[in-house]
PDB file of N, CA and C in Angstrom:
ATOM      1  N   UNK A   1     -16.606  -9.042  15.150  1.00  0.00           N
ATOM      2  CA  UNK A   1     -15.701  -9.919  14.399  1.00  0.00           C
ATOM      3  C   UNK A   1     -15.574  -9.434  12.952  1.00  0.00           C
ATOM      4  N   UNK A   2     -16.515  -8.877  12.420  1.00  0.00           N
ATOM      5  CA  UNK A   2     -16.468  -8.350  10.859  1.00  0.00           C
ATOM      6  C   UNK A   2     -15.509  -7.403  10.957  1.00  0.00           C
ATOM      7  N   UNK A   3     -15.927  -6.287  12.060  1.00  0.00           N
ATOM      8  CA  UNK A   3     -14.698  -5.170  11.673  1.00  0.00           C
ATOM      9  C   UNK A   3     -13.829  -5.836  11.758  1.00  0.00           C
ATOM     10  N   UNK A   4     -13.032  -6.870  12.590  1.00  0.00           N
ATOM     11  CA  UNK A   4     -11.724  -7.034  12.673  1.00  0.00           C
ATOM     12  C   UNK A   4     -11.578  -7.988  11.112  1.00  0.00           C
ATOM     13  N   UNK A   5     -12.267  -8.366  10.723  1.00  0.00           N
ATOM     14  CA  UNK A   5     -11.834  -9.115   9.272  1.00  0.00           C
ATOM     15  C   UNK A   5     -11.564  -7.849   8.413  1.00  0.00           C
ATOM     16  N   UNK A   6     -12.728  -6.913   8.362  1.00  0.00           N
ATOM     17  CA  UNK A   6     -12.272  -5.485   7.469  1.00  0.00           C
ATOM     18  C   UNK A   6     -10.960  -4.905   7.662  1.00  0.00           C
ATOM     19  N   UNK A   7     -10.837  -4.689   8.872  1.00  0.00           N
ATOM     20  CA  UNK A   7      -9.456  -4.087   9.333  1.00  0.00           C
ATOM     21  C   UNK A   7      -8.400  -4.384   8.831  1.00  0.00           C
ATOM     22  N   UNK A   8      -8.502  -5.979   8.776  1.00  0.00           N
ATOM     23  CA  UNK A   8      -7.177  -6.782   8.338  1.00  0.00           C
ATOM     24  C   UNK A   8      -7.143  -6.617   6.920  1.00  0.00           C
ATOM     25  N   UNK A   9      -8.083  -7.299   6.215  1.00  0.00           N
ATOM     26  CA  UNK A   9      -8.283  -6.960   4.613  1.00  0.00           C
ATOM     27  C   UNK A   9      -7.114  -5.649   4.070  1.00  0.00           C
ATOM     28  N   UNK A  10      -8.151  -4.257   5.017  1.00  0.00           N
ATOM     29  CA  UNK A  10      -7.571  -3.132   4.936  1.00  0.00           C
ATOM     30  C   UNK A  10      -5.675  -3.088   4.826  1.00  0.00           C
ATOM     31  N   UNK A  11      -5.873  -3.810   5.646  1.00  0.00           N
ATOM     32  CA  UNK A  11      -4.561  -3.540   6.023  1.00  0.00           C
ATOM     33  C   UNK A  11      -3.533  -4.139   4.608  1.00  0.00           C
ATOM     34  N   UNK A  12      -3.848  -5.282   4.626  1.00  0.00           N
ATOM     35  CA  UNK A  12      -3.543  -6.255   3.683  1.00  0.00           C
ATOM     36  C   UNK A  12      -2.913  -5.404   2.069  1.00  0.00           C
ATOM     37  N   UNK A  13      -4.651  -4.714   1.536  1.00  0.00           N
ATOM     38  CA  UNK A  13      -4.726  -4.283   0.640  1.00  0.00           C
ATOM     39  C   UNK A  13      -3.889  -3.274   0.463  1.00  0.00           C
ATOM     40  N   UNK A  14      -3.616  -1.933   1.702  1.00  0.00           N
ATOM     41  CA  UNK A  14      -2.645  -0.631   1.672  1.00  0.00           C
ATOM     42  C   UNK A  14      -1.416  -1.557   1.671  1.00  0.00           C
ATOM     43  N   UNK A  15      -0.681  -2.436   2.324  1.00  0.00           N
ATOM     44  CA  UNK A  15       0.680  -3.416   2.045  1.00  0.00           C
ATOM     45  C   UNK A  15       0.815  -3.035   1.050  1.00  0.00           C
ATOM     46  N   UNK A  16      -0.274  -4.205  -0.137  1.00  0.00           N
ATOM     47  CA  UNK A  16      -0.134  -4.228  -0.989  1.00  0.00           C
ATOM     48  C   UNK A  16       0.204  -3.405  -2.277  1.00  0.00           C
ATOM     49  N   UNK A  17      -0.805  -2.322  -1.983  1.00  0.00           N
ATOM     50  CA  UNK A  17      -0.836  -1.005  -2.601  1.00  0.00           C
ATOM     51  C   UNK A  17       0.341  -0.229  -2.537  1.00  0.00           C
ATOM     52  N   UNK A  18       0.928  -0.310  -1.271  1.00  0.00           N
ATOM     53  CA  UNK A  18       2.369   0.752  -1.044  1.00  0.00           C
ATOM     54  C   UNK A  18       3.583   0.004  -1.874  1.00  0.00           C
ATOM     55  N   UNK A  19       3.379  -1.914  -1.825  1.00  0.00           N
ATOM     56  CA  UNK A  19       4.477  -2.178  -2.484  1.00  0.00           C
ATOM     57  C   UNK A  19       4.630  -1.737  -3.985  1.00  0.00           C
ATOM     58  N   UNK A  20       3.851  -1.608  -4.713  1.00  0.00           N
ATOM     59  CA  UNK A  20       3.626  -1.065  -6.070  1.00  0.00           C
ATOM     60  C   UNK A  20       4.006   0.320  -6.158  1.00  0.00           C
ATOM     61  N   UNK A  21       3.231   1.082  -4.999  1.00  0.00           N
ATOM     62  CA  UNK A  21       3.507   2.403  -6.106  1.00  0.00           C
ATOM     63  C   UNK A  21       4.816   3.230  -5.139  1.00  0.00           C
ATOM     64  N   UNK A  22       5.602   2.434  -4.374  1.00  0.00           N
ATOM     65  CA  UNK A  22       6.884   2.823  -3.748  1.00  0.00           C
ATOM     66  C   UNK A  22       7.887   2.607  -4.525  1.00  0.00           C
ATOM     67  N   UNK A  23       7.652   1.712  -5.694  1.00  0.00           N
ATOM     68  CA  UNK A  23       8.660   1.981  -6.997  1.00  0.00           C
ATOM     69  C   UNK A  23       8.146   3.089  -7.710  1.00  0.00           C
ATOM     70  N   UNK A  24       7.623   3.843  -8.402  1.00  0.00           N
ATOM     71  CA  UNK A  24       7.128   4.383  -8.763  1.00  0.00           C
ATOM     72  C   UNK A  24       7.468   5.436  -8.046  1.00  0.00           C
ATOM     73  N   UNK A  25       6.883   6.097  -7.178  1.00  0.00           N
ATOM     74  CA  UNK A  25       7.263   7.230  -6.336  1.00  0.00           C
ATOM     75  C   UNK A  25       8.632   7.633  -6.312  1.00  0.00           C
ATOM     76  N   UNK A  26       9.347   6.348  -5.531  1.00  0.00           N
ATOM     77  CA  UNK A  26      10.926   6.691  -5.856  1.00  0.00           C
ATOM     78  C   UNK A  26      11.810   7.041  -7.002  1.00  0.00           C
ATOM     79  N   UNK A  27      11.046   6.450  -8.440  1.00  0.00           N
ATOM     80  CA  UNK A  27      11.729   6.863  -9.600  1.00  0.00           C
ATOM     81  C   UNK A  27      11.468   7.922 -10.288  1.00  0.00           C
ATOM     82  N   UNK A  28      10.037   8.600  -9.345  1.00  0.00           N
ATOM     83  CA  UNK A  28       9.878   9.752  -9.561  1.00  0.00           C
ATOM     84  C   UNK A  28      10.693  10.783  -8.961  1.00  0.00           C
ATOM     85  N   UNK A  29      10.950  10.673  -8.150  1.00  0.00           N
ATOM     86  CA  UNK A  29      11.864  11.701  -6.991  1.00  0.00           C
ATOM     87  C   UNK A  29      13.216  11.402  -7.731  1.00  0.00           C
ATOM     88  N   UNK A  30      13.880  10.537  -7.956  1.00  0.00           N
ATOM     89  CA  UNK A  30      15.197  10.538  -8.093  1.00  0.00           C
ATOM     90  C   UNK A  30      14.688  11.298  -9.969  1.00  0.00           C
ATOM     91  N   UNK A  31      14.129  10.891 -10.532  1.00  0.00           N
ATOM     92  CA  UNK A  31      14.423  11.996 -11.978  1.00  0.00           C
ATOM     93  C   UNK A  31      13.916  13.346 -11.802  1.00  0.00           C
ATOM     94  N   UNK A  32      13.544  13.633 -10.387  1.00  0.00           N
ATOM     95  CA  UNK A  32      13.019  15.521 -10.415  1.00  0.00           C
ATOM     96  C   UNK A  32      14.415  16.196  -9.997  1.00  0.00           C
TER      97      UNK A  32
END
C-alpha cells in the first residue's frame, strides 16, 4: 500500500513539475 501512495505522490509531483517548466521550455525554443 505505501508504494502505491509513493507512486501516486510521484506522479502528482512530475504533473506538477511539467506544468511549470513547459512554459519555460517553450519560450525557450520559440526565441532559439
Amino acid at each position: 500500500m505505501a508504494g502505491f501512495f509513493y507512486a501516486c505522490f510521484f506522479c502528482v509531483v512530475t504533473l506538477w513539475w511539467f506544468q511549470g517548466e513547459e512554459k519555460v521550455f517553450f519560450s525557450n525554443r520559440l526565441k532559439a
